[in-house]
C-alpha atoms as a PDB file:
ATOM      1  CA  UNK A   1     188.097  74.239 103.062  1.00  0.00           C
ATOM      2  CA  UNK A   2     189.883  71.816 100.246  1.00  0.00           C
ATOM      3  CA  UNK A   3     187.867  73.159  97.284  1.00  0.00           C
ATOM      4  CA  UNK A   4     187.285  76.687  96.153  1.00  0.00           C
ATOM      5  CA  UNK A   5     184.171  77.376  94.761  1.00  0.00           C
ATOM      6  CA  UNK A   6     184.107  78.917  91.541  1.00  0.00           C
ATOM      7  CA  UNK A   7     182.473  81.960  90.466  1.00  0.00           C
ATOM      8  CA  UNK A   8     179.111  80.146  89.532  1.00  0.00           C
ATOM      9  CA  UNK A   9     179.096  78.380  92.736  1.00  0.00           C
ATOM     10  CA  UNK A  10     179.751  81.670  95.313  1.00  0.00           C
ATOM     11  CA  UNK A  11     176.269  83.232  92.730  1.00  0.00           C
ATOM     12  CA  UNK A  12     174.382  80.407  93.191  1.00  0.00           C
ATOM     13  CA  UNK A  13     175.127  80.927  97.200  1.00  0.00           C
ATOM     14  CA  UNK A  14     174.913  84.960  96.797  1.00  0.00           C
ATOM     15  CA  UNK A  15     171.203  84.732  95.440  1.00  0.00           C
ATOM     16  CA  UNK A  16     170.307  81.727  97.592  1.00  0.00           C
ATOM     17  CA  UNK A  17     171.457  84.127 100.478  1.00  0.00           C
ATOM     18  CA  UNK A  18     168.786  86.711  99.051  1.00  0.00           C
ATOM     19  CA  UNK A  19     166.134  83.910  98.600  1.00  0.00           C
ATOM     20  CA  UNK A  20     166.018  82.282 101.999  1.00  0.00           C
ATOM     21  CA  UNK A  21     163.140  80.491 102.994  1.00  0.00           C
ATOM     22  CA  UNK A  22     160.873  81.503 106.080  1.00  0.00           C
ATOM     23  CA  UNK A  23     162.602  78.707 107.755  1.00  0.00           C
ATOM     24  CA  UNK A  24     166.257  79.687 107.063  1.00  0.00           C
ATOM     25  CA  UNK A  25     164.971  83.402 108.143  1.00  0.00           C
ATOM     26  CA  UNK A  26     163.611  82.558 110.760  1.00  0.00           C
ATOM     27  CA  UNK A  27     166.946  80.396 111.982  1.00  0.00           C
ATOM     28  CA  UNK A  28     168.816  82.733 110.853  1.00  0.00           C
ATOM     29  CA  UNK A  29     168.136  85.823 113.245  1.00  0.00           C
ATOM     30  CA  UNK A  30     168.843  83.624 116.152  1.00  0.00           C
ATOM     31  CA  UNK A  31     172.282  82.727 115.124  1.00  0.00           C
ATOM     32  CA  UNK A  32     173.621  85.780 113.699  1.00  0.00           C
ATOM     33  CA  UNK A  33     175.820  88.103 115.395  1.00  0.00           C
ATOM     34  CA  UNK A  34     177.054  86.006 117.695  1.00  0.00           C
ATOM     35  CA  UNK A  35     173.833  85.982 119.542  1.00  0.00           C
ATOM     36  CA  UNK A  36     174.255  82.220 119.857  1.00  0.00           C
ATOM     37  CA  UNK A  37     177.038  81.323 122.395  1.00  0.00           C
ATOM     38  CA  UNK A  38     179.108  83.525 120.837  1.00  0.00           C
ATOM     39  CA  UNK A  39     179.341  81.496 117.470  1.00  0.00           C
ATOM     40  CA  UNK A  40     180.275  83.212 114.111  1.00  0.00           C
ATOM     41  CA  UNK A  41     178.156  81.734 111.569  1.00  0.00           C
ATOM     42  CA  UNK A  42     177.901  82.785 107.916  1.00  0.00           C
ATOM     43  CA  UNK A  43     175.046  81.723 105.983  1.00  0.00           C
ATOM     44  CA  UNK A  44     174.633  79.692 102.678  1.00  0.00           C
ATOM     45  CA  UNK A  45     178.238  79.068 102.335  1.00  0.00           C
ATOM     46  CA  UNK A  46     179.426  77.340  99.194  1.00  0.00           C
ATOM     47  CA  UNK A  47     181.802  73.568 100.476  1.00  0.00           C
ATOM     48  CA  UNK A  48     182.108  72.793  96.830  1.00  0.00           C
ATOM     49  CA  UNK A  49     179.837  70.421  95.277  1.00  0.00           C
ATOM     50  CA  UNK A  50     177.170  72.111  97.974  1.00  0.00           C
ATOM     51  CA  UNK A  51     176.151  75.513  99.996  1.00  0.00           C
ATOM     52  CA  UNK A  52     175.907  74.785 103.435  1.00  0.00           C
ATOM     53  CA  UNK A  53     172.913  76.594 105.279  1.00  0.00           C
ATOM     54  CA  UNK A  54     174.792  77.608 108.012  1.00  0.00           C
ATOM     55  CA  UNK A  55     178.099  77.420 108.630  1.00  0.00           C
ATOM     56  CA  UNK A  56     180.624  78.220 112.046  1.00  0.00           C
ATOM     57  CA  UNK A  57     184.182  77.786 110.421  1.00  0.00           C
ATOM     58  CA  UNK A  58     185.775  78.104 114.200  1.00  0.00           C
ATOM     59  CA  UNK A  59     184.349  74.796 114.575  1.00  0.00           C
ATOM     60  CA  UNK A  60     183.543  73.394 111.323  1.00  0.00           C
ATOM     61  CA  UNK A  61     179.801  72.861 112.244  1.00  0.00           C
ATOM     62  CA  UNK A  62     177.229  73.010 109.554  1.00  0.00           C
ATOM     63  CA  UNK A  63     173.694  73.864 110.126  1.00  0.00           C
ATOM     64  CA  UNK A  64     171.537  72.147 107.927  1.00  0.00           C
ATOM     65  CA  UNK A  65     167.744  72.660 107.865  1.00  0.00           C
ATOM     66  CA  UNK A  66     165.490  70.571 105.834  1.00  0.00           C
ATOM     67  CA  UNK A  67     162.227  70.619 103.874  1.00  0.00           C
ATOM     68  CA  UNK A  68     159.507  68.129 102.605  1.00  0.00           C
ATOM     69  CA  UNK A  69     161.265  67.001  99.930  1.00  0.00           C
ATOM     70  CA  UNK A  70     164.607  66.085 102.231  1.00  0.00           C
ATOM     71  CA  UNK A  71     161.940  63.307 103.864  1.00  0.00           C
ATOM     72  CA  UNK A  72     161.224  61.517 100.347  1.00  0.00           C
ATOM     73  CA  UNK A  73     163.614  58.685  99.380  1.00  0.00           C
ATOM     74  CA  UNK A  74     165.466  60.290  97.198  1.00  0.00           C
ATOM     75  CA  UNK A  75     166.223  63.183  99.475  1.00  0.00           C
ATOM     76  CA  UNK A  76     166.773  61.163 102.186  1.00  0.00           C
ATOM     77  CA  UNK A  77     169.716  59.234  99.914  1.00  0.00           C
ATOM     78  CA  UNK A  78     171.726  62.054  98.942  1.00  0.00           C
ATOM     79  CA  UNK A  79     171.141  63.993 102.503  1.00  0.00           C
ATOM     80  CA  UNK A  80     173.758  60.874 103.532  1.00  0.00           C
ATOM     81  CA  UNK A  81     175.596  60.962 100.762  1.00  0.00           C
ATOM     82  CA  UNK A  82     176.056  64.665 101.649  1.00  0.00           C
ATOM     83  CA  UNK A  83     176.695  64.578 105.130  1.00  0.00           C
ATOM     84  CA  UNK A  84     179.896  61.256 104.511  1.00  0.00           C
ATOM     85  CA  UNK A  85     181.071  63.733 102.597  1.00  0.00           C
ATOM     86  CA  UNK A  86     181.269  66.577 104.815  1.00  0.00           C
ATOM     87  CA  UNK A  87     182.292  64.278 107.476  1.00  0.00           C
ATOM     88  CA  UNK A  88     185.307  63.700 105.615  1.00  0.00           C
ATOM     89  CA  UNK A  89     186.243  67.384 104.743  1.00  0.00           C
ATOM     90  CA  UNK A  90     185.990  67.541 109.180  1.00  0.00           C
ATOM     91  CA  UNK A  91     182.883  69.025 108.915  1.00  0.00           C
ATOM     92  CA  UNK A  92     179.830  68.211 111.483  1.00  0.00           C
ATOM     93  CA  UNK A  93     176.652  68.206 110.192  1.00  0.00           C
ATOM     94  CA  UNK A  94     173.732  69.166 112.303  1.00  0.00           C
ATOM     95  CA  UNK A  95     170.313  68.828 110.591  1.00  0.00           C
ATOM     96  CA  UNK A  96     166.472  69.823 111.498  1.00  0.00           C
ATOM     97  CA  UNK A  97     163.378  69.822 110.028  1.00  0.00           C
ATOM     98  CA  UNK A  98     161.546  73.463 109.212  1.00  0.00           C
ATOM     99  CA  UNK A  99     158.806  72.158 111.436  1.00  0.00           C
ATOM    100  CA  UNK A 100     161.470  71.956 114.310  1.00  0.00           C
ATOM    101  CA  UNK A 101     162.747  75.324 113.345  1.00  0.00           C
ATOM    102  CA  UNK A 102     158.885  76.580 113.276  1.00  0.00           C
ATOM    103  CA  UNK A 103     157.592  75.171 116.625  1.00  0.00           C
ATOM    104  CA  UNK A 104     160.698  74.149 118.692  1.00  0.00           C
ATOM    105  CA  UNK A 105     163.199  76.932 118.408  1.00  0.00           C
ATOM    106  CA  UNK A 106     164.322  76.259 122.047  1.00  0.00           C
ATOM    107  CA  UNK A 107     165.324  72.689 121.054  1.00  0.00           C
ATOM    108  CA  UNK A 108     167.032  73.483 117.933  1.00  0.00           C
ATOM    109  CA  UNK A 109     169.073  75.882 119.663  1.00  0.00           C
ATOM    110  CA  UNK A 110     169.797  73.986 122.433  1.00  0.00           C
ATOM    111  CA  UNK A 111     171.168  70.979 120.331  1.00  0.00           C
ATOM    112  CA  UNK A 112     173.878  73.588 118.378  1.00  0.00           C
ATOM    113  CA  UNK A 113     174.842  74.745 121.519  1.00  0.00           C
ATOM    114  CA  UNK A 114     175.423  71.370 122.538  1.00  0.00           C
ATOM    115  CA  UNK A 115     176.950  70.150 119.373  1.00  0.00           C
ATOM    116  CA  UNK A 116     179.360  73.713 119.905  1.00  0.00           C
ATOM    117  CA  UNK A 117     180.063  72.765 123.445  1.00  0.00           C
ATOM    118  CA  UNK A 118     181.286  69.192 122.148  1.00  0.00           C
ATOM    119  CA  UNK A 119     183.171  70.308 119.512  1.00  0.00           C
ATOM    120  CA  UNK A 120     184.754  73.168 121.334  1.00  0.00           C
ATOM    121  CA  UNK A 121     185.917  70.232 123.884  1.00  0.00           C
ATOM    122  CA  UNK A 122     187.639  68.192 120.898  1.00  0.00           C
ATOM    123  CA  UNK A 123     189.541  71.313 120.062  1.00  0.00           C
END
């Protein structure tokens, strides 16, 4: 990653890593340990101005889940504003809803796997 995160920014990612939502929980013990394909991923990572969710730095995929207020136009705004600017940094961005995370597991698996498989092929 271009940008190191400074010492407020790798806090603020500590104590949202001790805060998770049921959501990110929930997500969470389905991709860690490698129980997921085999993909590494480390959770609220700091990509300097944001904190990722989820991140698999093997193939620079982000794992983005998203509450109510991501839906409102505001949210909606800087969610693209966001995601351009991953996309430059070589990043792919891969977002759900916590209602997908809450009733279609399956599905939101399925699709990193997919995403994974493309990206692995790019590689």
């Amino acid at each position: 990653m271009q940008n190191r995160p400074t010492l407020a920014q790798r806090q603020f990612a500590r104590h949202l890593r001790t805060s998770q939502t049921d959501c990110e929980q929930l997500l969470w013990q389905k991709l860690r340990a490698r129980q997921l394909a085999g993909l590494k991923f480390r959770r609220q990572v700091p990509v300097p101005p944001f904190v990722l969710d989820f991140y698999c730095v093997e193939l620079k995929l982000a794992v983005e889940l998203d509450g109510g207020q991501h839906f409102e136009a505001a949210g909606e705004i800087h969610d693209r504003r966001r995601t351009v600017y991953l996309q430059r940094l070589g990043i792919e961005v891969v977002r759900f809803s916590n209602l997908e995370v809450i009733r279609q597991m399956g599905d939101v698996l399925e699709q990193i796997v997919r995403v994974a498989e493309v990206l692995r092929l790019r590689s």
